[in-house]
C-alpha atoms as a PDB file:
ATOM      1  CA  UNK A   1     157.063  97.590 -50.269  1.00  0.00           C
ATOM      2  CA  UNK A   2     158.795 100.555 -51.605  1.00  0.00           C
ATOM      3  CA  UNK A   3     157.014 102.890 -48.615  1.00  0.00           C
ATOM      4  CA  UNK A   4     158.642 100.985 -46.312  1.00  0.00           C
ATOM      5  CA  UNK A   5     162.225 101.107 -48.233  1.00  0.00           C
ATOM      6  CA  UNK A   6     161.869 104.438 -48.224  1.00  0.00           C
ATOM      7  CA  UNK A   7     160.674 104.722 -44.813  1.00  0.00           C
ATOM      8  CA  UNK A   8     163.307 103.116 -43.460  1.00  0.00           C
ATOM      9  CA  UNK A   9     165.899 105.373 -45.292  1.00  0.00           C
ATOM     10  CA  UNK A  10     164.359 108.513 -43.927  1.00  0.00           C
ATOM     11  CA  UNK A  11     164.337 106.991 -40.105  1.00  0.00           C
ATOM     12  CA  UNK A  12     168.184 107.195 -40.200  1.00  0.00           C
ATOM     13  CA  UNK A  13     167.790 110.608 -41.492  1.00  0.00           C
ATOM     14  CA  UNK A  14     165.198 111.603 -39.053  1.00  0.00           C
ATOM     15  CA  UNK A  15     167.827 109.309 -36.218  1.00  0.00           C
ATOM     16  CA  UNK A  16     170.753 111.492 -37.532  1.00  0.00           C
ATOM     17  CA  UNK A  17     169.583 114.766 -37.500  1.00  0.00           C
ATOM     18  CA  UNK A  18     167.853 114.561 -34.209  1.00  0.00           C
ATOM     19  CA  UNK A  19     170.994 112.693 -32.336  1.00  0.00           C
ATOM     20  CA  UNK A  20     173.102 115.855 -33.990  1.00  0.00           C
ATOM     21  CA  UNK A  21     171.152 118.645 -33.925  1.00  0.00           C
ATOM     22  CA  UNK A  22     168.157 118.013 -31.433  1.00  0.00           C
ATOM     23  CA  UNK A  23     165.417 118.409 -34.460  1.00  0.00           C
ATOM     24  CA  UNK A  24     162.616 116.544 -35.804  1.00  0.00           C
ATOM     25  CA  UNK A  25     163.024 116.734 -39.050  1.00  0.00           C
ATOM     26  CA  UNK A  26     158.938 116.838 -40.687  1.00  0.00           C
ATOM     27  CA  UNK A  27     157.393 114.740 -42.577  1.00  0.00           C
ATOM     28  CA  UNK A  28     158.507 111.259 -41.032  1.00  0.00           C
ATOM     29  CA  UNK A  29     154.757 110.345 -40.392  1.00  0.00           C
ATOM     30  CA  UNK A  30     153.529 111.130 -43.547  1.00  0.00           C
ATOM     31  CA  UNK A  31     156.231 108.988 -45.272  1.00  0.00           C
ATOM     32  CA  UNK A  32     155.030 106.164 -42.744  1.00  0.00           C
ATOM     33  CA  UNK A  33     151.463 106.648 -43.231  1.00  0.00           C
ATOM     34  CA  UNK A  34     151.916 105.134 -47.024  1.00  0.00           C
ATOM     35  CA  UNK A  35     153.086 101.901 -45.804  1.00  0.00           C
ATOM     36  CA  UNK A  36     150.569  99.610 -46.689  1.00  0.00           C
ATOM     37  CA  UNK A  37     151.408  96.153 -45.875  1.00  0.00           C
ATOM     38  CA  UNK A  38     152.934  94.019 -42.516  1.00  0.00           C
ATOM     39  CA  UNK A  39     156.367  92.797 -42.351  1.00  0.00           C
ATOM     40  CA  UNK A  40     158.905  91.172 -39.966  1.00  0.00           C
ATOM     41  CA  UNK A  41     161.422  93.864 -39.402  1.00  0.00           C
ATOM     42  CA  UNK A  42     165.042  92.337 -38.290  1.00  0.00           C
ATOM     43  CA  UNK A  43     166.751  94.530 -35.713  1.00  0.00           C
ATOM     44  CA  UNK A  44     169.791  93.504 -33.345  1.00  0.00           C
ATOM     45  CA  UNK A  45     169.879  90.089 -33.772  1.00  0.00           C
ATOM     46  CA  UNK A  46     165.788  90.082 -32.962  1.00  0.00           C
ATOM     47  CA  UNK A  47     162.429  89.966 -35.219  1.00  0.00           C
ATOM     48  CA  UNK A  48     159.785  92.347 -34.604  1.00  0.00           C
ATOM     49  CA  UNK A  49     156.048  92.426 -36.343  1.00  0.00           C
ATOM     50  CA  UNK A  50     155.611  95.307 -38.291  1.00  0.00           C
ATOM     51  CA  UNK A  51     151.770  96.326 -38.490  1.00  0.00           C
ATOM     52  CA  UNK A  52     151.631  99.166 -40.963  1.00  0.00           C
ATOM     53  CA  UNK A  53     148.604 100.419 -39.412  1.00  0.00           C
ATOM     54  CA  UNK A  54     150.210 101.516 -36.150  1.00  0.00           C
ATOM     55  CA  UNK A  55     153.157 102.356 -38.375  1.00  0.00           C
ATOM     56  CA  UNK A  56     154.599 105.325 -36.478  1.00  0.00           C
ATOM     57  CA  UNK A  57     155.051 103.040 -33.573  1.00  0.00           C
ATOM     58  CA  UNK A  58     158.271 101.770 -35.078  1.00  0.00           C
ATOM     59  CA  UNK A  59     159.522 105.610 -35.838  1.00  0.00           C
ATOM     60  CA  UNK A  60     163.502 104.935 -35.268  1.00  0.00           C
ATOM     61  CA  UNK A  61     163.171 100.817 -35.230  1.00  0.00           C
ATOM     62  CA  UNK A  62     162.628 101.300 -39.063  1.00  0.00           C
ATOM     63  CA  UNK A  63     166.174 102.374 -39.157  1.00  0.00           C
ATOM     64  CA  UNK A  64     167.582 100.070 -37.327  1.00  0.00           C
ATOM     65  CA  UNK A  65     167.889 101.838 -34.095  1.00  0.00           C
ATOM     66  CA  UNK A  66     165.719 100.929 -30.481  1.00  0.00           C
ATOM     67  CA  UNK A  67     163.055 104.429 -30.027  1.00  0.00           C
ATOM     68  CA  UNK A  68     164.374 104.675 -26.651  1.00  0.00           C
ATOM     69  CA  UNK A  69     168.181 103.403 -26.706  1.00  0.00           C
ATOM     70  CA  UNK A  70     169.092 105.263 -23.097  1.00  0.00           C
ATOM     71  CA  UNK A  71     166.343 102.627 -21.910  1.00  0.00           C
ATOM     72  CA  UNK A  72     167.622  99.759 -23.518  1.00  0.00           C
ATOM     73  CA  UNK A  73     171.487 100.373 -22.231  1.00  0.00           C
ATOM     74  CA  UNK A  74     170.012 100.930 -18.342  1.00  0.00           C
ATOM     75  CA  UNK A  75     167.871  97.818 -18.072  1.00  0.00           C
ATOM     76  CA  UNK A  76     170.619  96.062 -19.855  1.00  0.00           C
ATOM     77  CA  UNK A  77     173.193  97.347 -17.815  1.00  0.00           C
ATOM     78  CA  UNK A  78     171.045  96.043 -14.284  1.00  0.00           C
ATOM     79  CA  UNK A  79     170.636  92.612 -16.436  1.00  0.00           C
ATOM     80  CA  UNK A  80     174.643  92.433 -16.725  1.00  0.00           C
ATOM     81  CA  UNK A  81     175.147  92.111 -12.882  1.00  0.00           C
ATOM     82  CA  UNK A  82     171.974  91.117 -11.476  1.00  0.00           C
ATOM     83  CA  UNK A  83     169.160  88.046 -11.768  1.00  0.00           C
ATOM     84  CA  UNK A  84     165.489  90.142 -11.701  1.00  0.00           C
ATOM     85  CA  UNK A  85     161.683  90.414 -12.755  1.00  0.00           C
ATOM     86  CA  UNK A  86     160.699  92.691 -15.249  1.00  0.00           C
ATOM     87  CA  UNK A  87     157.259  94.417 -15.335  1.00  0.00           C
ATOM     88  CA  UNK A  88     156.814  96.342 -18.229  1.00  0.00           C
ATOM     89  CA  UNK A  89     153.164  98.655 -18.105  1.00  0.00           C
ATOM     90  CA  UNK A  90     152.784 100.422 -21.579  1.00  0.00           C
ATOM     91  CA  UNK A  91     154.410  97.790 -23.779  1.00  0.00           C
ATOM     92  CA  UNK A  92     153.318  99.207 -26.958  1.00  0.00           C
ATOM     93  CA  UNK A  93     154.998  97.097 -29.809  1.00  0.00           C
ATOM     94  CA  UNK A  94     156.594  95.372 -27.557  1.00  0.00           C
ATOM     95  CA  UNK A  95     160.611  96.501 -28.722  1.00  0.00           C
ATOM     96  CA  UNK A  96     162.270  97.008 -25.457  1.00  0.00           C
ATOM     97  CA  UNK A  97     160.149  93.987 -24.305  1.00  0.00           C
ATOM     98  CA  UNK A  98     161.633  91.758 -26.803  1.00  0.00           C
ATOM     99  CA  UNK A  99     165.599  92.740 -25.717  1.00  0.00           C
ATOM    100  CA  UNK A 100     164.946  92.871 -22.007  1.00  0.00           C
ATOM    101  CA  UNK A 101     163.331  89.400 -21.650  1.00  0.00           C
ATOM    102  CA  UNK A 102     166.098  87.974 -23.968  1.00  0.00           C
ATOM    103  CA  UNK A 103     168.607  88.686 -21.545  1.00  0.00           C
ATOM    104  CA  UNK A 104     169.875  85.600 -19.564  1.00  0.00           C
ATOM    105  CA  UNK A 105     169.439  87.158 -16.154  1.00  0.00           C
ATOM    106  CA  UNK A 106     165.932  88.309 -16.413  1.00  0.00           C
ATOM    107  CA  UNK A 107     164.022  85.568 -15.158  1.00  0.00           C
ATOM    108  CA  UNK A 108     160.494  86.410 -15.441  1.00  0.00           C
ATOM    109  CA  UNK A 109     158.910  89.219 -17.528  1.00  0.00           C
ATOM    110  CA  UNK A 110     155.471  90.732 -17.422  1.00  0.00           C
ATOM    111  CA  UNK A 111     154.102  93.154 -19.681  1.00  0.00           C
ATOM    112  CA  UNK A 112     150.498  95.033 -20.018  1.00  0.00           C
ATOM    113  CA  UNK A 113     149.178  96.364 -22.707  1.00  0.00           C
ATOM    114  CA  UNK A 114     145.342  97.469 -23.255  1.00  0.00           C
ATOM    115  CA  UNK A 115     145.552  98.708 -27.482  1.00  0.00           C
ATOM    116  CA  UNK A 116     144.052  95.402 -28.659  1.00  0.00           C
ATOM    117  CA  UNK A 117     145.907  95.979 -32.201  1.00  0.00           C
ATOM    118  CA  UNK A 118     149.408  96.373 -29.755  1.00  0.00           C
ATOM    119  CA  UNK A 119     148.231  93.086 -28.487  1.00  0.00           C
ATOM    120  CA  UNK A 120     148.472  91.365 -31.529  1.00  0.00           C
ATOM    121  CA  UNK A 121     151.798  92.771 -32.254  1.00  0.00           C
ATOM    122  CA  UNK A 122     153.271  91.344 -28.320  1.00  0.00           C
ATOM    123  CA  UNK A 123     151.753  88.634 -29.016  1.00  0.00           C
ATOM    124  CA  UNK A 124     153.583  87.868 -32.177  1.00  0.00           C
ATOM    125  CA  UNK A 125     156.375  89.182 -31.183  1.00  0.00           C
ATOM    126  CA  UNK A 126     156.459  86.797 -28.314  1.00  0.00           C
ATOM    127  CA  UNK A 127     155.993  83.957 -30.592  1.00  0.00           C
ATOM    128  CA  UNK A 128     158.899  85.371 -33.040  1.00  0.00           C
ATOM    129  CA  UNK A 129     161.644  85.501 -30.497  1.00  0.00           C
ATOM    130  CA  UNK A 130     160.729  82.601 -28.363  1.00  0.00           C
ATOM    131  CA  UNK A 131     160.053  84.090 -25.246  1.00  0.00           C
ATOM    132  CA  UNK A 132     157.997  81.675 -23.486  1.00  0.00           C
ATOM    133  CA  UNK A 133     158.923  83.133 -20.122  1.00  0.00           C
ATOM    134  CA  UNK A 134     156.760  85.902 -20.670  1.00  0.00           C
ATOM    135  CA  UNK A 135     152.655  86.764 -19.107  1.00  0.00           C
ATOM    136  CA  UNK A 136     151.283  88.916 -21.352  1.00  0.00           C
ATOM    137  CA  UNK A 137     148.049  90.783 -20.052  1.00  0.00           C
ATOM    138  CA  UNK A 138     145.496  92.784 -22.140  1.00  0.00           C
ATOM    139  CA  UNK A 139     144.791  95.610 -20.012  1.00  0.00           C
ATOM    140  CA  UNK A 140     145.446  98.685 -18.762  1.00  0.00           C
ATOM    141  CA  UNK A 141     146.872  98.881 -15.043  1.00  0.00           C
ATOM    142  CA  UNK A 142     145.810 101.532 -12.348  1.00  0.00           C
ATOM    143  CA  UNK A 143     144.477 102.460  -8.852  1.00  0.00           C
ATOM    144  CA  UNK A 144     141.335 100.721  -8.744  1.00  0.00           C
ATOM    145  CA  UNK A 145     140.862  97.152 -10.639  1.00  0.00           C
ATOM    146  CA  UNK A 146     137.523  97.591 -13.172  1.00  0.00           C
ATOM    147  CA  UNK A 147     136.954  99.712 -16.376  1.00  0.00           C
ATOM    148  CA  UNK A 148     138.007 102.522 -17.880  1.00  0.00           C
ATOM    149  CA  UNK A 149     137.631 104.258 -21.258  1.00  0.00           C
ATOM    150  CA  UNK A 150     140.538 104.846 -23.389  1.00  0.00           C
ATOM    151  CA  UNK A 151     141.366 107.023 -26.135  1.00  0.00           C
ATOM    152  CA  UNK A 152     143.700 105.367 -28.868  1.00  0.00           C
ATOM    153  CA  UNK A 153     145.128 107.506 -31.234  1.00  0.00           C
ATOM    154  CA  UNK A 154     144.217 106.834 -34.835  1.00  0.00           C
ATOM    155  CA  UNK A 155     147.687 106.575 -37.147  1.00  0.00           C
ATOM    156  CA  UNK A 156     149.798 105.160 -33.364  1.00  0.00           C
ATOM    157  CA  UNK A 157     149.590 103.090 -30.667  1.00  0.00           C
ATOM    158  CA  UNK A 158     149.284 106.438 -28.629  1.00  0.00           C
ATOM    159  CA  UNK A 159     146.810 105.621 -25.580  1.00  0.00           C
ATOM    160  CA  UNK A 160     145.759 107.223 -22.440  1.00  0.00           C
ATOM    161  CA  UNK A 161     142.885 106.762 -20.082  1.00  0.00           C
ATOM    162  CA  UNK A 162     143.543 111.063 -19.288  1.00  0.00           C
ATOM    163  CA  UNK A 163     143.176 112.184 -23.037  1.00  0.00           C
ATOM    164  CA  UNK A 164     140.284 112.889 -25.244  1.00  0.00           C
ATOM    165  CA  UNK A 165     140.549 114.223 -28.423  1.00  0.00           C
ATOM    166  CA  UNK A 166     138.452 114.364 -31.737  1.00  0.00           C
ATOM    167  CA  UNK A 167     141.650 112.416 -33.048  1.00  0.00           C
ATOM    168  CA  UNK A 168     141.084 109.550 -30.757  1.00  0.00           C
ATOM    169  CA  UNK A 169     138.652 106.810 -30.770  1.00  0.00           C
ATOM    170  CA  UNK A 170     137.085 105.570 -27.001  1.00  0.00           C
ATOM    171  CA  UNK A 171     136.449 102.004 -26.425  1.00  0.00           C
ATOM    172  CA  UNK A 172     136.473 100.649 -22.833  1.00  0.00           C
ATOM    173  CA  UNK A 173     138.945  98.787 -21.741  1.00  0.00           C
ATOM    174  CA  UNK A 174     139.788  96.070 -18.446  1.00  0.00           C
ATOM    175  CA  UNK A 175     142.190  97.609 -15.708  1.00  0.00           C
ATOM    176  CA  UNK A 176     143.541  96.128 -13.470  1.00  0.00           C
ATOM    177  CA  UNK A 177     146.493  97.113 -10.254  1.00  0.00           C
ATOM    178  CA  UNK A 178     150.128  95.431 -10.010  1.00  0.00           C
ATOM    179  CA  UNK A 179     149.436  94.650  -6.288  1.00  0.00           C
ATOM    180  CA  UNK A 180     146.104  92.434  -7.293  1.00  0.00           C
ATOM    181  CA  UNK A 181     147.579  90.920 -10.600  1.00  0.00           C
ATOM    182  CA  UNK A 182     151.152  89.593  -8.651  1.00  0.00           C
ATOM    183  CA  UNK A 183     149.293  88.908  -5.697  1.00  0.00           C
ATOM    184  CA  UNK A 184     150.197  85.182  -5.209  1.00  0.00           C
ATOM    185  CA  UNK A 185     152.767  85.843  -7.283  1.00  0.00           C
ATOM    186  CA  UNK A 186     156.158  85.101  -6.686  1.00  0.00           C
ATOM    187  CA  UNK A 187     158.909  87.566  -8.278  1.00  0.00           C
ATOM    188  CA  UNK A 188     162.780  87.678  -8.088  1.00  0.00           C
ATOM    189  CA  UNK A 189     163.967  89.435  -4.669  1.00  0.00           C
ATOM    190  CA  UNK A 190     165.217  92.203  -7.366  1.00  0.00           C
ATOM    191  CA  UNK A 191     162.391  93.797  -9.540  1.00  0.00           C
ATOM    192  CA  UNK A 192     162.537  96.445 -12.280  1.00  0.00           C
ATOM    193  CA  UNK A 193     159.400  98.290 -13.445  1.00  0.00           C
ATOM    194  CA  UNK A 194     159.132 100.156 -16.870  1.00  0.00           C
ATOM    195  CA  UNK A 195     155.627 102.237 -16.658  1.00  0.00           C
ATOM    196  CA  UNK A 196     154.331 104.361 -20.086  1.00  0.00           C
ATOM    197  CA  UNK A 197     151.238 105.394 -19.819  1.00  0.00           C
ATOM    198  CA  UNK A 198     150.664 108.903 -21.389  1.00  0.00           C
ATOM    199  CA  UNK A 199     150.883 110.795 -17.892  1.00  0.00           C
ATOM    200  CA  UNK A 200     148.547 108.100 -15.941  1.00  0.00           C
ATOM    201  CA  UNK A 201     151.809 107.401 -13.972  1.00  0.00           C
ATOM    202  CA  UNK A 202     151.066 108.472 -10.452  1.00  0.00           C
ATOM    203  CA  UNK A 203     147.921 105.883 -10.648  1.00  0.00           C
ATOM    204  CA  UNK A 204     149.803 102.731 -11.793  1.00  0.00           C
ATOM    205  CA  UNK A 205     152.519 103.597  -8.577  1.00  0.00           C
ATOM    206  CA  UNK A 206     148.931 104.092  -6.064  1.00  0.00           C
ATOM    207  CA  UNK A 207     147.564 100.748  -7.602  1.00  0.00           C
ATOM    208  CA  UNK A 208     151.618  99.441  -6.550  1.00  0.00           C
ATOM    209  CA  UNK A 209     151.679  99.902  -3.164  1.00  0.00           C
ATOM    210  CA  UNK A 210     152.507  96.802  -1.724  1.00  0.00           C
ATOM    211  CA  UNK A 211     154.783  95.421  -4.339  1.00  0.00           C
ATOM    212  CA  UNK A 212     156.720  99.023  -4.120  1.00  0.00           C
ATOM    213  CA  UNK A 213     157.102  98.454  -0.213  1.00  0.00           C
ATOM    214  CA  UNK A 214     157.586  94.825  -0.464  1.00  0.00           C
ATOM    215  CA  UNK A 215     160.034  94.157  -3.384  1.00  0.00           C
ATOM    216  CA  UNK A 216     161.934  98.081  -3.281  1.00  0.00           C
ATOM    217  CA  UNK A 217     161.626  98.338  -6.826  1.00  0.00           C
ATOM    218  CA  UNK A 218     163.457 100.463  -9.393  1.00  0.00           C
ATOM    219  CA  UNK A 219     161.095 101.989 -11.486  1.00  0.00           C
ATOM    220  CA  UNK A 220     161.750 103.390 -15.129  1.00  0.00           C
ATOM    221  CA  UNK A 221     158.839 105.854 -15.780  1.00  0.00           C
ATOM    222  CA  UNK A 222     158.468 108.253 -18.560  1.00  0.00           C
ATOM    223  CA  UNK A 223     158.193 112.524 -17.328  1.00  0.00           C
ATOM    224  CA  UNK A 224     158.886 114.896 -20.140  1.00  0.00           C
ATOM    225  CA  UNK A 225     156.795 117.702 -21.536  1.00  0.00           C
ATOM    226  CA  UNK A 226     153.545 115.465 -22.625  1.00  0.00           C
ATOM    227  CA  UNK A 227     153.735 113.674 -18.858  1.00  0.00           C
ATOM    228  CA  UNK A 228     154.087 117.178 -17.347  1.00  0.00           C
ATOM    229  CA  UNK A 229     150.582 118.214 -18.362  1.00  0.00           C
ATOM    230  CA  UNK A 230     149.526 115.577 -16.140  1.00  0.00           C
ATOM    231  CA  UNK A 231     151.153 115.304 -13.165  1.00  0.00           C
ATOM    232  CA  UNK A 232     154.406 116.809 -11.307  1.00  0.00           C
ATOM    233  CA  UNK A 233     156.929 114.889 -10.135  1.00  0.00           C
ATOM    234  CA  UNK A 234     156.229 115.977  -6.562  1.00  0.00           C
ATOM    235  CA  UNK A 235     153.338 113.224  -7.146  1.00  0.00           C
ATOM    236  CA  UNK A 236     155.593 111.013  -7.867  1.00  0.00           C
ATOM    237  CA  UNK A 237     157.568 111.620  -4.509  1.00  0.00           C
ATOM    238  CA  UNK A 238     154.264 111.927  -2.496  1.00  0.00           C
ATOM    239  CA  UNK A 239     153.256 108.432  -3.285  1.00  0.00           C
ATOM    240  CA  UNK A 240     156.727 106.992  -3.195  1.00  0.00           C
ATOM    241  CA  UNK A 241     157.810 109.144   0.445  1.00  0.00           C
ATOM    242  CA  UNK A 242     161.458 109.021   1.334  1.00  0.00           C
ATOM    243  CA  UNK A 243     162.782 105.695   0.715  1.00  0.00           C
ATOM    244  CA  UNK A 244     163.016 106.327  -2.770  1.00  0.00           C
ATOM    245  CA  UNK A 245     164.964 109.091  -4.692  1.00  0.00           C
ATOM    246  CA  UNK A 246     164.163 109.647  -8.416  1.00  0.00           C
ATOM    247  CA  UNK A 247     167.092 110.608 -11.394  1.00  0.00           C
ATOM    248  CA  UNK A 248     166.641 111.461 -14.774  1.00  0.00           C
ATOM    249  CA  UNK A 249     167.757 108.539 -17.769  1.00  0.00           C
ATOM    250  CA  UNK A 250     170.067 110.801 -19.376  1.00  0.00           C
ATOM    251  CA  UNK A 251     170.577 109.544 -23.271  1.00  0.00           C
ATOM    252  CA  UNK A 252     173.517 107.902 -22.928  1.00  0.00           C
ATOM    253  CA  UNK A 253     172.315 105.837 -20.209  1.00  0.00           C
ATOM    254  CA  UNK A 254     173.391 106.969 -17.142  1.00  0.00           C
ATOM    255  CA  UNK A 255     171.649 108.670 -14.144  1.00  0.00           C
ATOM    256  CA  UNK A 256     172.026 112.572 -13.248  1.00  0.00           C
ATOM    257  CA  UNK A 257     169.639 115.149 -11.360  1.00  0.00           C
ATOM    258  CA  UNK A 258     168.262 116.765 -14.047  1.00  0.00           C
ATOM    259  CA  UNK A 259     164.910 115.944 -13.521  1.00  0.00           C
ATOM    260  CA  UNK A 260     163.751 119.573 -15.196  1.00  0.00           C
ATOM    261  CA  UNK A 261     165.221 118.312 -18.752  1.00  0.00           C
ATOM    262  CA  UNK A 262     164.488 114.507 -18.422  1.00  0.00           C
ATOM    263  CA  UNK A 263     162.687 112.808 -20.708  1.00  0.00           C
ATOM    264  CA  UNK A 264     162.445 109.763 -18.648  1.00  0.00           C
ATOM    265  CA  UNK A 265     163.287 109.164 -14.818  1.00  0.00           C
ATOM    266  CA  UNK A 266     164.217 106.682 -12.197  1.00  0.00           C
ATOM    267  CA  UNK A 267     163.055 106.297  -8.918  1.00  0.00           C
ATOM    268  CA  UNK A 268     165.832 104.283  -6.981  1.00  0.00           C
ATOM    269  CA  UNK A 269     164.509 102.814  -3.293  1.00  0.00           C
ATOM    270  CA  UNK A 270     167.827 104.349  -0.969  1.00  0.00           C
ATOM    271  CA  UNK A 271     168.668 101.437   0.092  1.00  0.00           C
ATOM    272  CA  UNK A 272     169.736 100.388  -3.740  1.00  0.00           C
ATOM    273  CA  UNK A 273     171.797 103.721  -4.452  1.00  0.00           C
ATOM    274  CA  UNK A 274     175.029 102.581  -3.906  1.00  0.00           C
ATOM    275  CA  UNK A 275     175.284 100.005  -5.955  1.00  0.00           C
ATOM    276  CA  UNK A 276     174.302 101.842  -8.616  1.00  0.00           C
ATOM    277  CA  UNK A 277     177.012 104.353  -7.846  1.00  0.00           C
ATOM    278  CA  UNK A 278     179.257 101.461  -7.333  1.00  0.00           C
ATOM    279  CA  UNK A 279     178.304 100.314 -10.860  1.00  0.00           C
ATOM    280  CA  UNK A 280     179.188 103.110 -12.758  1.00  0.00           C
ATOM    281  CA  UNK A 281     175.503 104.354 -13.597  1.00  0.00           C
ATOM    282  CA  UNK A 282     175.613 107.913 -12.613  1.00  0.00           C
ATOM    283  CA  UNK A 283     177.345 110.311 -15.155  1.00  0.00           C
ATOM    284  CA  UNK A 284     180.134 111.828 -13.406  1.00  0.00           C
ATOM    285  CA  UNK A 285     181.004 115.649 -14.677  1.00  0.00           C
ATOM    286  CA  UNK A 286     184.657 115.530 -16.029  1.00  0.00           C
ATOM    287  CA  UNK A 287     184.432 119.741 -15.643  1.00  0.00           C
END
């Protein structure tokens, strides 16, 4: 276990340097890499399966921190004033899973995941923190229900039906769309969406149709430089049309319009906006 001692102190070094100086320090993987045994990690009041094979998964979690705080604080904030479903596509290790579904106000949670080793890891997760309430799905979600083959990194839970690499191992996987899975379904009036999929974005939303025009979801989706090589967010917009307007998830939480910096976004349905201007969600300049 001393890897993962030491792990863990160098993911609040890796967390400190990059929250104060916007650098990635190197060598975090490699120190990860030498983990070479499971464990149950204990991190805000929650237990989360640690599979040291898909060790750089947990990259900040090891030091006690959420990988994507800014994401954590925004669905949290929604969960403080309003009852909703929660659809998460892309649910990895299934951290911001875990803490969304926990919270008293989110009623029903879905979450799909095709890496059958991530599986594993939701699953347990599931089972860790009690959360009964939650329909887990092996698969990846798109356009068109069938097959597909995916590329899964080797050392991560990386994945993406777009990518091929020498690095990355194919194996065909299930898809299926959000508008066949829920049909029948019934979901809260209010519905939030959380889609990571490595740039296959714009096929999850096309595959979404009718829940997006039927429920006027707000939809968390990741667009920085890796999701750029796939799509632009004029795609995004396209499928969307004008109902919706999209913001980026700044990292402190709150909404702005730089969409050209963002790491991830927001697509709000108009008729939504105000209250989360009313809320206090959108940063508001102080020059």
């Amino acid at each position: 276990m001393i890897w993962l001692s030491i792990s863990k102190i160098y993911a609040r070094l890796y967390g400190l340097v990059k929250d104060k100086f916007k650098y990635n320090i190197r060598g975090f993987g490699f120190v990860m890499r030498r983990i070479n045994s499971d464990a149950i990690l204990n991190l805000h009041g929650y237990k989360i399966f640690f599979d040291h094979v898909e060790a750089e998964a947990y990259s900040r979690v090891l030091g006690g921190v959420w990988n994507e705080p800014e994401t954590h604080i925004f669905i949290r904030r929604i969960a403080a004033n309003l009852k909703f479903s929660f659809i998460e596509v892309g649910g990895s290790i299934g951290e911001i899973l875990v803490d969304i579904a926990k919270c008293q106000n989110v009623i029903s949670a879905y979450v799909f995941e095709p890496n059958p080793r991530c599986a594993k890891i939701i699953k347990l997760n599931l089972v860790l923190n009690d959360l009964e309430h939650v329909e887990f799905e092996q698969a990846a979600v798109g356009e068109h229900p069938g097959t597909a083959k995916m590329y899964f990194g080797s050392h991560s839970p990386t994945a993406s039906i777009l990518s091929e690499s020498s690095e990355q191992l194919g194996q065909d996987v299930a898809v299926v769309t959000l508008d066949k899975y829920f049909q029948g379904k019934q979901l809260q009036p209010n519905l939030v969406m959380l889609i990571d999929v490595e740039g296959y974005e714009p096929f999850v939303l096309r595959g979404a149709k009718k829940i997006i025009e039927g429920y006027q979801p707000t939809i968390i989706f990741e667009y920085n430089a890796n999701s750029r090589k796939h799509y632009h967010i004029t795609e995004i917009y396209k499928i969307l049309g004008d109902s919706y307007k999209v913001y980026r998830l700044r990292n402190d939480g709150l909404l702005d319009e730089e969409i050209d910096f963002s790491f991830n976004c927001v697509a709000i349905n108009i008729n939504n906006v105000n209250f989360y201007k009313n809320e206090g969600f959108f940063f508001q300049s102080t020059v």
